[in-house]
N, C-alpha and C. Protein backbone atom coordinates (compact mmCIF):
# COMPACT_ATOMS: atom_id res chain seq x y z
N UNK A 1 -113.90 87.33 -70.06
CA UNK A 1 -113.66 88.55 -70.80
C UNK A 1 -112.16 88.67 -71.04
N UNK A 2 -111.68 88.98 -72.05
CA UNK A 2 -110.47 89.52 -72.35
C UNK A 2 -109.58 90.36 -71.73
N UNK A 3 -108.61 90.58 -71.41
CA UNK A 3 -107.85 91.51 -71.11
C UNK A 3 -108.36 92.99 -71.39
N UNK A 4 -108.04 93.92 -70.03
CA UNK A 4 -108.95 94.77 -70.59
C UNK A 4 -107.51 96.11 -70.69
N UNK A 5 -106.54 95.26 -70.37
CA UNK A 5 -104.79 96.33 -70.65
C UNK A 5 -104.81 97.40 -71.41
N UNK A 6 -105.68 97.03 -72.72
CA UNK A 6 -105.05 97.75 -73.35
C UNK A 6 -106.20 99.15 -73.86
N UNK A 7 -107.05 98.88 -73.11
CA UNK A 7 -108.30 99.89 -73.64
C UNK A 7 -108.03 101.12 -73.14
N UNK A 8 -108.14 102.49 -73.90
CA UNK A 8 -108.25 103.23 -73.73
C UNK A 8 -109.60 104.11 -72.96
N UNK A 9 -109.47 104.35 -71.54
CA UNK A 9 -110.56 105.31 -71.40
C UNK A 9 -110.10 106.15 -70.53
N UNK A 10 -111.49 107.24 -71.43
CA UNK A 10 -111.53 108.60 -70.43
C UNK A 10 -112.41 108.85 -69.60
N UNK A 11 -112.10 109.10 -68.41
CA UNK A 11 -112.70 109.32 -67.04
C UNK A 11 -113.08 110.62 -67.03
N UNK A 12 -114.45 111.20 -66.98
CA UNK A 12 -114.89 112.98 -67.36
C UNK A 12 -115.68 113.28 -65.81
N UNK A 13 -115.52 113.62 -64.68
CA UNK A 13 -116.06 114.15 -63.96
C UNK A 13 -115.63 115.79 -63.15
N UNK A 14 -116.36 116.62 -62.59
CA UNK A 14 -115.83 118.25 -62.07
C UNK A 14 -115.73 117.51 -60.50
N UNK A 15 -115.91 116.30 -60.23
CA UNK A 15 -115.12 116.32 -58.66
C UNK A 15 -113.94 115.11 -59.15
N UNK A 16 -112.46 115.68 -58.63
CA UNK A 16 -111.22 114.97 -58.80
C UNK A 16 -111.90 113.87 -57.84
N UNK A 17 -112.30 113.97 -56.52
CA UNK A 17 -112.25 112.77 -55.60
C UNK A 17 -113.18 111.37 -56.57
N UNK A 18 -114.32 111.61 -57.34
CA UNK A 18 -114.84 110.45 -57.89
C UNK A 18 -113.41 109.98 -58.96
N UNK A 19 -113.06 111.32 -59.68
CA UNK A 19 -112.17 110.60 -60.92
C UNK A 19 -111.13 109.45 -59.98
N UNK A 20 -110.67 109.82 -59.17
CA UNK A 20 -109.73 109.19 -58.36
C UNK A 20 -110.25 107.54 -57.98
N UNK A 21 -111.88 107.73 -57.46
CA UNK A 21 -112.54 106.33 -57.16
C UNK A 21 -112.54 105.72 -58.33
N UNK A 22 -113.02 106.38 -59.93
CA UNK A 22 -113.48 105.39 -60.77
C UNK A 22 -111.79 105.27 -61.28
N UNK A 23 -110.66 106.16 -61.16
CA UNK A 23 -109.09 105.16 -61.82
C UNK A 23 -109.54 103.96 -60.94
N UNK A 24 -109.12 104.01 -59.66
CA UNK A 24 -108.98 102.73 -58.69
C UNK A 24 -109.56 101.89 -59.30
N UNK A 25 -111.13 101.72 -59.71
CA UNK A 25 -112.07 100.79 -59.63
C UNK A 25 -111.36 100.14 -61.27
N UNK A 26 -111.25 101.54 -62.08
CA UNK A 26 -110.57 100.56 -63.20
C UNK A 26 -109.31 99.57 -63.17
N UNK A 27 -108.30 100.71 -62.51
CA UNK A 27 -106.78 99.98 -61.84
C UNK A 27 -107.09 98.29 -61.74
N UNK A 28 -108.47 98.54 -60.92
CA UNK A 28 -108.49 96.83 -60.15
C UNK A 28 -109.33 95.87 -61.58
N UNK A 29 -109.65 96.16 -62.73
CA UNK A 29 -110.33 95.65 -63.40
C UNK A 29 -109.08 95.46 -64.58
N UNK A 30 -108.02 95.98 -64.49
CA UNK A 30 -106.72 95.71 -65.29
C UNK A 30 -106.69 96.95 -66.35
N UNK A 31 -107.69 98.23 -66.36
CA UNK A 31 -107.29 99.14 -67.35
C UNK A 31 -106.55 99.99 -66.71
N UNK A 32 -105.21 99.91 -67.53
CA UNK A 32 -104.45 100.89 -66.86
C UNK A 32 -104.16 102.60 -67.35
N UNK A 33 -104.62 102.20 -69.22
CA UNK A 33 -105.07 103.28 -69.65
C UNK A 33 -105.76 104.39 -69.47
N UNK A 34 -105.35 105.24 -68.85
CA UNK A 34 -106.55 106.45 -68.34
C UNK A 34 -106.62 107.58 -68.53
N UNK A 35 -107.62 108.05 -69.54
CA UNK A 35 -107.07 109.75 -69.38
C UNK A 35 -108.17 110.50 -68.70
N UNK A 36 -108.02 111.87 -68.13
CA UNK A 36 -108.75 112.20 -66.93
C UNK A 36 -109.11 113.95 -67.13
N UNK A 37 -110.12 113.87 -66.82
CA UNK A 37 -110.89 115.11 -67.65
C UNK A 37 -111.70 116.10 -66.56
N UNK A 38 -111.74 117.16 -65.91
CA UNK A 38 -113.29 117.78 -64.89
C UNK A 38 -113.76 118.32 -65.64
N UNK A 39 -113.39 118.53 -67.08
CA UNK A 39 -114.84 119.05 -67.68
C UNK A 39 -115.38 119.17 -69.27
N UNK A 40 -116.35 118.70 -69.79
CA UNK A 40 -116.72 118.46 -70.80
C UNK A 40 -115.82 119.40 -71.88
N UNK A 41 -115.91 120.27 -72.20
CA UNK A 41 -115.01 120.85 -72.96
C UNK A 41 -113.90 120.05 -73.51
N UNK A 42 -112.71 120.18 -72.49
CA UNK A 42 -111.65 119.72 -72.76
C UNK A 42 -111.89 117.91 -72.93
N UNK A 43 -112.20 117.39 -72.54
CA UNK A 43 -112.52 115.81 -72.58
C UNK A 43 -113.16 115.96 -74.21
N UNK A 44 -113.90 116.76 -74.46
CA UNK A 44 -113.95 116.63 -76.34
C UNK A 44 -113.18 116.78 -76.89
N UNK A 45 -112.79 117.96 -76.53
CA UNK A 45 -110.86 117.48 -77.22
C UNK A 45 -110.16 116.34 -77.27
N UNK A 46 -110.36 115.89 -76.33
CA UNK A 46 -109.48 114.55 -76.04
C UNK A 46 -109.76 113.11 -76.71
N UNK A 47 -111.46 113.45 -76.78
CA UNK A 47 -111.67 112.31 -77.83
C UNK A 47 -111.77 112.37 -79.55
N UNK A 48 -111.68 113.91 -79.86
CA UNK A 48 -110.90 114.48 -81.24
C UNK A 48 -109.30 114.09 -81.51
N UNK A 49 -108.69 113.93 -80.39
CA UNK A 49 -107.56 113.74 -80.60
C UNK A 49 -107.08 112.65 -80.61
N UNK A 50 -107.42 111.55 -79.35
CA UNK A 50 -106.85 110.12 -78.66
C UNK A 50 -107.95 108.87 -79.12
N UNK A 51 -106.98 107.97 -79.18
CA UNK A 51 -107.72 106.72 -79.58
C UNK A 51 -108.47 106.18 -78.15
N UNK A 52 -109.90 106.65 -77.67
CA UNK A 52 -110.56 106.17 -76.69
C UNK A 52 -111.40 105.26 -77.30
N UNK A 53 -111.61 104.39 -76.29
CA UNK A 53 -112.45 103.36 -76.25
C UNK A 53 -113.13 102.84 -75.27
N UNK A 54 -113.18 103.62 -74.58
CA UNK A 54 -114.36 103.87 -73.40
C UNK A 54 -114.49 104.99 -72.73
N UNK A 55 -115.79 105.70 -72.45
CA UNK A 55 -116.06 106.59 -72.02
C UNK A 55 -117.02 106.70 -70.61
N UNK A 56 -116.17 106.88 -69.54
CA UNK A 56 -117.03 107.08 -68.20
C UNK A 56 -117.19 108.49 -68.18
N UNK A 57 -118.49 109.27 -67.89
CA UNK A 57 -118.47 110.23 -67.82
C UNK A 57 -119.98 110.80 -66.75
N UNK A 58 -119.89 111.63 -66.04
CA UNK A 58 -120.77 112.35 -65.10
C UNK A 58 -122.33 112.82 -65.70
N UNK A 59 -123.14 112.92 -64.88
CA UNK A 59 -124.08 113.72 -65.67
C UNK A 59 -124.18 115.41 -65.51
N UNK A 60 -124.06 115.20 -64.13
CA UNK A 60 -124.36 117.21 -63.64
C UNK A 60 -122.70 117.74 -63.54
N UNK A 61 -122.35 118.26 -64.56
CA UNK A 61 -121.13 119.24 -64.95
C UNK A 61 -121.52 121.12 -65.27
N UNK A 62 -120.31 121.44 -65.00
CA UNK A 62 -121.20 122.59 -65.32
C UNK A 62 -120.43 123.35 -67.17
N UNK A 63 -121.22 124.11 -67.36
CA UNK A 63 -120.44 124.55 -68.95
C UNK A 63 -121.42 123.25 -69.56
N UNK A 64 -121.20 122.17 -70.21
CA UNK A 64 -121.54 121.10 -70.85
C UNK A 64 -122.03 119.88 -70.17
N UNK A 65 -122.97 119.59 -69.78
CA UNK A 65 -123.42 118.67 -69.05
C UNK A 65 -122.95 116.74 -69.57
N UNK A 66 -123.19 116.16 -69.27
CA UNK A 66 -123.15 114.42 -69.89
C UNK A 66 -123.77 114.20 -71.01
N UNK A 67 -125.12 114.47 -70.96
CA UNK A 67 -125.93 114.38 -71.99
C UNK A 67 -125.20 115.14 -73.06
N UNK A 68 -125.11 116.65 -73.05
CA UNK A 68 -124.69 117.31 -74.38
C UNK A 68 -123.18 116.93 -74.89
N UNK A 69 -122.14 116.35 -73.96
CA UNK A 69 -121.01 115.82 -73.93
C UNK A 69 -121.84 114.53 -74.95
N UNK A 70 -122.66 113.53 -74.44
CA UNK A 70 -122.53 112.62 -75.31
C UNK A 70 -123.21 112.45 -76.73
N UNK A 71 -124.09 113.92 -77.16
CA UNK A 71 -124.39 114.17 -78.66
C UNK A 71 -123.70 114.55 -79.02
N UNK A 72 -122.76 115.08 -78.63
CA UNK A 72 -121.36 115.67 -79.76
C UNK A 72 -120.73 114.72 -79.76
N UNK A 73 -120.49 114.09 -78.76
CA UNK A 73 -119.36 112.70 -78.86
C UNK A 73 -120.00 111.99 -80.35
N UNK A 74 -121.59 111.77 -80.30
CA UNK A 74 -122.50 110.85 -81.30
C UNK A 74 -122.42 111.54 -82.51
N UNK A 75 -122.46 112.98 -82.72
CA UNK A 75 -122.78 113.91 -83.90
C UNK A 75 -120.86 114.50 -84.55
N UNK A 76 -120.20 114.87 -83.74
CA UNK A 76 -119.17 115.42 -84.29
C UNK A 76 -118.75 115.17 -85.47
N UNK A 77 -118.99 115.80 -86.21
CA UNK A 77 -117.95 115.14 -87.58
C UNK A 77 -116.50 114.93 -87.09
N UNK A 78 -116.21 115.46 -86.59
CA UNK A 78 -114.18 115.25 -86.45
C UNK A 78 -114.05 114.57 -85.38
N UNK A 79 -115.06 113.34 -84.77
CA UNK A 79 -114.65 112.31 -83.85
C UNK A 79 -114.32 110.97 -84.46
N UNK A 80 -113.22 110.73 -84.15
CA UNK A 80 -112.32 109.47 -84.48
C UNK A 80 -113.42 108.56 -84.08
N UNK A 81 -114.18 108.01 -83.46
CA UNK A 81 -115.25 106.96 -83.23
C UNK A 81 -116.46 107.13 -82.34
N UNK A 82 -117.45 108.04 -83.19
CA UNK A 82 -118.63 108.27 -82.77
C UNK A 82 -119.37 107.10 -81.54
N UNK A 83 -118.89 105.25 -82.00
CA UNK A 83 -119.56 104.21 -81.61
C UNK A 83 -118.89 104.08 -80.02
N UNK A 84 -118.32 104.94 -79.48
CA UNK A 84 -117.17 104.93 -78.08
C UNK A 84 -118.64 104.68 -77.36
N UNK A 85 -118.25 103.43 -76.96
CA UNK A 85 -119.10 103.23 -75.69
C UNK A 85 -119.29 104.43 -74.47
N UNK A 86 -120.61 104.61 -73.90
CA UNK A 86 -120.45 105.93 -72.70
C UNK A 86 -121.12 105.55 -71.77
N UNK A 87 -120.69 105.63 -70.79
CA UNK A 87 -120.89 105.16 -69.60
C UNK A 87 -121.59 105.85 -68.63
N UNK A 88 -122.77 106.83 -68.37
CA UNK A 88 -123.14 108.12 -67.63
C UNK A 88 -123.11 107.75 -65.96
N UNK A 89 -122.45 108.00 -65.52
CA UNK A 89 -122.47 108.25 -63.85
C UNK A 89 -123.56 109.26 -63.45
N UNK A 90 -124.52 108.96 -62.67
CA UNK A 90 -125.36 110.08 -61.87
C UNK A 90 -125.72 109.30 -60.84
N UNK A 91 -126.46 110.72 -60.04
CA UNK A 91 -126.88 110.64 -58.95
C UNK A 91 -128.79 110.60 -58.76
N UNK A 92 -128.92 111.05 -60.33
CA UNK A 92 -130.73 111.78 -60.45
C UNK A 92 -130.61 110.16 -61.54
N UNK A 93 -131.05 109.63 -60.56
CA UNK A 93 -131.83 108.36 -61.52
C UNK A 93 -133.23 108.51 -61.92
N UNK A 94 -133.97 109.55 -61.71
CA UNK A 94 -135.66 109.82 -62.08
C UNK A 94 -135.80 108.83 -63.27
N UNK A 95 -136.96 108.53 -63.83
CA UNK A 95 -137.02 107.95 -64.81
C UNK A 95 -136.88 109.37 -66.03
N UNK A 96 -136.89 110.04 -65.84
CA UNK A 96 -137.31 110.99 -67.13
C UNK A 96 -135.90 111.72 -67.61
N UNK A 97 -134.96 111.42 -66.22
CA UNK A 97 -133.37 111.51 -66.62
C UNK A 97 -133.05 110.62 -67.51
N UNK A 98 -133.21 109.38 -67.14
CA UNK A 98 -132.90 108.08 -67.68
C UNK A 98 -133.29 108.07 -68.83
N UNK A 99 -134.69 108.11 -69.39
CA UNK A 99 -135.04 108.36 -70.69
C UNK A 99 -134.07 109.63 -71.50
N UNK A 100 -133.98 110.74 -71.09
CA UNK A 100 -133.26 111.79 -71.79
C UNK A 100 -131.72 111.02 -71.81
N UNK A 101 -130.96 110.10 -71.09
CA UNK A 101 -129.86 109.65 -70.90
C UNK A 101 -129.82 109.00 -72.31
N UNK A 102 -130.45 108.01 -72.26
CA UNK A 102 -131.21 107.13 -73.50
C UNK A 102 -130.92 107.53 -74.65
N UNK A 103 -131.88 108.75 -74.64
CA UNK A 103 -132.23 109.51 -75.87
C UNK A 103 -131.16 110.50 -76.49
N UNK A 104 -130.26 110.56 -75.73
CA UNK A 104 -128.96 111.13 -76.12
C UNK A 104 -127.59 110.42 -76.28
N UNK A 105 -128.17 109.30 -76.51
CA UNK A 105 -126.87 108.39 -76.94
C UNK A 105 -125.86 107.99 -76.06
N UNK A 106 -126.24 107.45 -74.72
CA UNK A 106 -125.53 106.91 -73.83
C UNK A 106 -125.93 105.41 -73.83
N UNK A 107 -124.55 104.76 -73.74
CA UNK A 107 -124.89 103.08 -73.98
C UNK A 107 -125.45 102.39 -72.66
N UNK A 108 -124.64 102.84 -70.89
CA UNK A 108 -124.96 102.15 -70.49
C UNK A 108 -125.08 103.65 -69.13
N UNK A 109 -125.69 103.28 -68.39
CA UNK A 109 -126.02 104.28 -66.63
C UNK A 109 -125.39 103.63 -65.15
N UNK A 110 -124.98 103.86 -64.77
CA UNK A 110 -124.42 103.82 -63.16
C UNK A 110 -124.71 104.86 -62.41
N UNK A 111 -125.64 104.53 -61.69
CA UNK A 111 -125.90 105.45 -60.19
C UNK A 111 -125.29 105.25 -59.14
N UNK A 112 -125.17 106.80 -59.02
CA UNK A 112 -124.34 106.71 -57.78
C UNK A 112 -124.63 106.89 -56.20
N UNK A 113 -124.13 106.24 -55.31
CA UNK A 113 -122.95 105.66 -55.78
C UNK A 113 -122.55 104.96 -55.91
N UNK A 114 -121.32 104.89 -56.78
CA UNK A 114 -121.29 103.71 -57.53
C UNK A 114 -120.25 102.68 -57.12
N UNK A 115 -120.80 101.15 -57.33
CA UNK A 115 -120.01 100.12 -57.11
C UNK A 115 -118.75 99.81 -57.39
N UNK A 116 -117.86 98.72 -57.33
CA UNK A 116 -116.91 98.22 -58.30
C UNK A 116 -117.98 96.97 -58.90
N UNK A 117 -118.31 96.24 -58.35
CA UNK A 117 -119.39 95.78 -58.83
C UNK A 117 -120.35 95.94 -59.91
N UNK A 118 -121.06 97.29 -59.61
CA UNK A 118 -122.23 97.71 -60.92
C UNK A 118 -121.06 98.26 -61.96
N UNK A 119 -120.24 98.72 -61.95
CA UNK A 119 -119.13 99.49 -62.53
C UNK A 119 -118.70 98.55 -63.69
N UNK A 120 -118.20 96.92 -63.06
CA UNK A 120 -117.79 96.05 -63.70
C UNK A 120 -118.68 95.56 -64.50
N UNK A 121 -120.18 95.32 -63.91
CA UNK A 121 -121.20 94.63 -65.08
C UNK A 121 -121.50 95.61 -65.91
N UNK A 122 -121.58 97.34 -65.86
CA UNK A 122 -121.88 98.26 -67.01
C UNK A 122 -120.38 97.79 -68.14
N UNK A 123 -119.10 97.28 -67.67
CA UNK A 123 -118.15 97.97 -68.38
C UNK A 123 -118.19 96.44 -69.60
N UNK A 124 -119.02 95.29 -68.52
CA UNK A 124 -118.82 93.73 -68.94
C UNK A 124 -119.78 93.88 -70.13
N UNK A 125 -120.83 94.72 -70.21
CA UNK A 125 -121.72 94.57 -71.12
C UNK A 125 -121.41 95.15 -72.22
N UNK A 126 -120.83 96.50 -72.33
CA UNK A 126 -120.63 97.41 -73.04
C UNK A 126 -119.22 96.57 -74.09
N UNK A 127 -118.58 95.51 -73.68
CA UNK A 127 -117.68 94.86 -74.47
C UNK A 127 -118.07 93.67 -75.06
N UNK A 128 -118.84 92.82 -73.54
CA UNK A 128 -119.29 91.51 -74.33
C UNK A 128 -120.93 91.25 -75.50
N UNK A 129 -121.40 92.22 -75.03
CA UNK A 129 -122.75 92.36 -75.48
C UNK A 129 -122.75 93.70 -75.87
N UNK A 130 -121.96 94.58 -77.19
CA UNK A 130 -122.36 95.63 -77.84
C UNK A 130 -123.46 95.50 -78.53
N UNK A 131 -124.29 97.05 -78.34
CA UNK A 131 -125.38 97.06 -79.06
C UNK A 131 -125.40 97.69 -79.67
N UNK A 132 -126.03 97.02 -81.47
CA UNK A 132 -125.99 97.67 -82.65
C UNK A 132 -126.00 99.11 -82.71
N UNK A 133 -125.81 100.40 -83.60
CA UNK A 133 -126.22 101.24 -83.54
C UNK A 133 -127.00 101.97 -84.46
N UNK A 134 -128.06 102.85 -84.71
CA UNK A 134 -128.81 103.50 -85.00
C UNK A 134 -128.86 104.49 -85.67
N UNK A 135 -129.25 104.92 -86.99
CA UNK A 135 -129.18 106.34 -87.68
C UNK A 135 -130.85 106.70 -87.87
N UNK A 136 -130.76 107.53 -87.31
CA UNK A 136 -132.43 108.29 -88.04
C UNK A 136 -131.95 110.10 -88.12
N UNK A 137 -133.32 110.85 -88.87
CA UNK A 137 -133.05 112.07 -88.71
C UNK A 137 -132.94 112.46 -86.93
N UNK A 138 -133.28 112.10 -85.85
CA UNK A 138 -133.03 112.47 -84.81
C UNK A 138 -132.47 112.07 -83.63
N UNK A 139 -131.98 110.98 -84.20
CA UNK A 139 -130.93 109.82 -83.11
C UNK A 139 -130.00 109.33 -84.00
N UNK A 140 -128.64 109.23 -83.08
CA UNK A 140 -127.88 108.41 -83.59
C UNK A 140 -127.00 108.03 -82.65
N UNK A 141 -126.89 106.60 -82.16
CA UNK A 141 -126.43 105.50 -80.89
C UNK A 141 -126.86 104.40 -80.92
N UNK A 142 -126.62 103.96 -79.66
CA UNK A 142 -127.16 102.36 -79.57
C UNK A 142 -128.42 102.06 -79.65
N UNK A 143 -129.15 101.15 -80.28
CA UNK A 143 -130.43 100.80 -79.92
C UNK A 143 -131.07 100.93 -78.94
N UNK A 144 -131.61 101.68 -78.58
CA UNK A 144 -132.15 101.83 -77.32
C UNK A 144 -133.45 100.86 -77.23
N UNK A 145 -133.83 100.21 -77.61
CA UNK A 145 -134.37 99.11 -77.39
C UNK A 145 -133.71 97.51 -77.06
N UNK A 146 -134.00 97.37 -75.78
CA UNK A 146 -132.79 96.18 -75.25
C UNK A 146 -134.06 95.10 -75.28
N UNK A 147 -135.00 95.14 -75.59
CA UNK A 147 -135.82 94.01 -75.92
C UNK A 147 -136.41 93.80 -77.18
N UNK A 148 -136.12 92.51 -78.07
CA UNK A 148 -136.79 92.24 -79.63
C UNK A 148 -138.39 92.23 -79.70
N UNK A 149 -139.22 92.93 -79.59
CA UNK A 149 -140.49 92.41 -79.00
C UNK A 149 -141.03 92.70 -80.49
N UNK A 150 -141.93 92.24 -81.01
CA UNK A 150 -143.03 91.75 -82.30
C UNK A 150 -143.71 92.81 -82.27
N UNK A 151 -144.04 93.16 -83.43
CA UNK A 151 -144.91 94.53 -83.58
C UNK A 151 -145.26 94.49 -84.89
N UNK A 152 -146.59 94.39 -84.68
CA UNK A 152 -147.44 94.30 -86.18
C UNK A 152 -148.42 95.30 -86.53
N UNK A 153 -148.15 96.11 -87.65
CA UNK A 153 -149.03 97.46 -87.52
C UNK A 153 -148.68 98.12 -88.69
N UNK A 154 -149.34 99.51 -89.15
CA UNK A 154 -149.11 100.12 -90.30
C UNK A 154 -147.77 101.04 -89.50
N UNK A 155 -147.56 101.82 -88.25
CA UNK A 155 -146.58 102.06 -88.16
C UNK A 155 -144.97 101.38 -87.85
N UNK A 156 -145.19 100.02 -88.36
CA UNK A 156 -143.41 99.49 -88.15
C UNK A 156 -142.53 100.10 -88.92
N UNK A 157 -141.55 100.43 -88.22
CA UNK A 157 -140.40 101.30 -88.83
C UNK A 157 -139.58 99.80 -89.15
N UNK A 158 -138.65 99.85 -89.92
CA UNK A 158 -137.95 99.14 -90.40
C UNK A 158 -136.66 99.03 -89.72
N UNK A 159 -135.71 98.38 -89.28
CA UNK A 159 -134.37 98.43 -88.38
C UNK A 159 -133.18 99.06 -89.83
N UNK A 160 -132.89 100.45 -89.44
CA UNK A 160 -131.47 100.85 -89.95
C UNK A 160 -130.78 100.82 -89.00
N UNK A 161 -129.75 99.67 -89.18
CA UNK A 161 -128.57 99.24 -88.27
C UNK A 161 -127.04 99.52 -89.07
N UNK A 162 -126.52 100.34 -87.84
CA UNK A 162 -124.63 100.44 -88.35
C UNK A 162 -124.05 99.97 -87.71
N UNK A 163 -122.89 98.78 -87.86
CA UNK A 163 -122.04 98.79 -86.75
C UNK A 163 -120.99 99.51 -86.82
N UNK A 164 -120.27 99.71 -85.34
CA UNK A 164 -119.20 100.35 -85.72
C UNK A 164 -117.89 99.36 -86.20
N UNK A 165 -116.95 100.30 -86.56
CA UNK A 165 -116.19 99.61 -87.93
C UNK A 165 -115.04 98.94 -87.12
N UNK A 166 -114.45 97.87 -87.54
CA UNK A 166 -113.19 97.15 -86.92
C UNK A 166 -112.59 98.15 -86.25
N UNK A 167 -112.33 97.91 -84.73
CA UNK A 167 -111.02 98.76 -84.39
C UNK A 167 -110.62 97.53 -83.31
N UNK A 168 -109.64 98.51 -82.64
CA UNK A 168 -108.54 97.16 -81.69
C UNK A 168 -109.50 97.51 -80.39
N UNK A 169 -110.82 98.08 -80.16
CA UNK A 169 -110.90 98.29 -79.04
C UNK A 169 -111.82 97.28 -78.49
N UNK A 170 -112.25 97.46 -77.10
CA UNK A 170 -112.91 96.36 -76.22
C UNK A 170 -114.20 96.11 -77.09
């Protein structure tokens, strides 16, 4: 993998002690770029304003949760790059979290707590293996289908695929 120097990310959690674990874990992965957020609100600002290119962010916040943090991140008209990879940190891995995680336009999940390890393969994928992204009337993100599987039927939907557009990021 490439140098990861120069990527911009923002770290969004309401406990300082994790933001503190996930700088370190980045520190040691070579991003030195970091901007640092406890709470959804202001961290939208931040990606209205700053050239990010990666997004670690919490699920249980209070005011704006992860999930609704990452449909505005997906929907905003005035976000500099809707395609910002997002990274959801939790603790409620249920499956029916996970699906709503999904379904709201998060690329990749880390439960906590969390590794440097799982940390590194969510951050390895999300650069080396981006996945296309998606427009319909009620989604818009990554494919949430991580398997090509064959489907023959009167309901096949057809693949509308966007990528996101040249930038300098990971």
């Amino acid at each position: 993998m490439a140098s990861l120097s120069k990527v911009n990310t923002l770290v969004i959690d309401d406990n300082a002690h994790m933001i503190n674990i996930v700088r370190s874990m980045l520190l040691g992965f070579g991003i030195t770029r970091t901007y640092e957020s406890r709470d959804a609100a202001e961290a939208f600002d931040i990606v209205r304003h700053e050239p990010i290119d990666l997004i670690i962010c919490d699920f249980q916040m209070p005011i704006l949760d992860g999930l609704e943090f990452t449909q505005m991140v997906r929907t905003g008209g005035d976000i500099r790059n809707p395609y910002i990879p997002i990274i959801l940190l939790t603790a409620h891995t249920e499956r029916s979290r996970i699906m709503a995680a999904r379904d709201a336009g998060v690329t990749e999940i880390c439960a906590k707590p969390v590794t440097a390890h799982q940390m590194w393969t969510k951050i390895a994928a999300v650069v080396n293996n981006p996945r296309p992204f998606v427009r319909c009337k009620t989604y818009f993100g990554p494919d949430r289908r991580r398997q090509a599987l064959e489907f023959k039927g009167e309901d096949r939907r057809a693949p509308v695929v966007e990528k996101p557009e040249d930038s300098d990021a990971a």
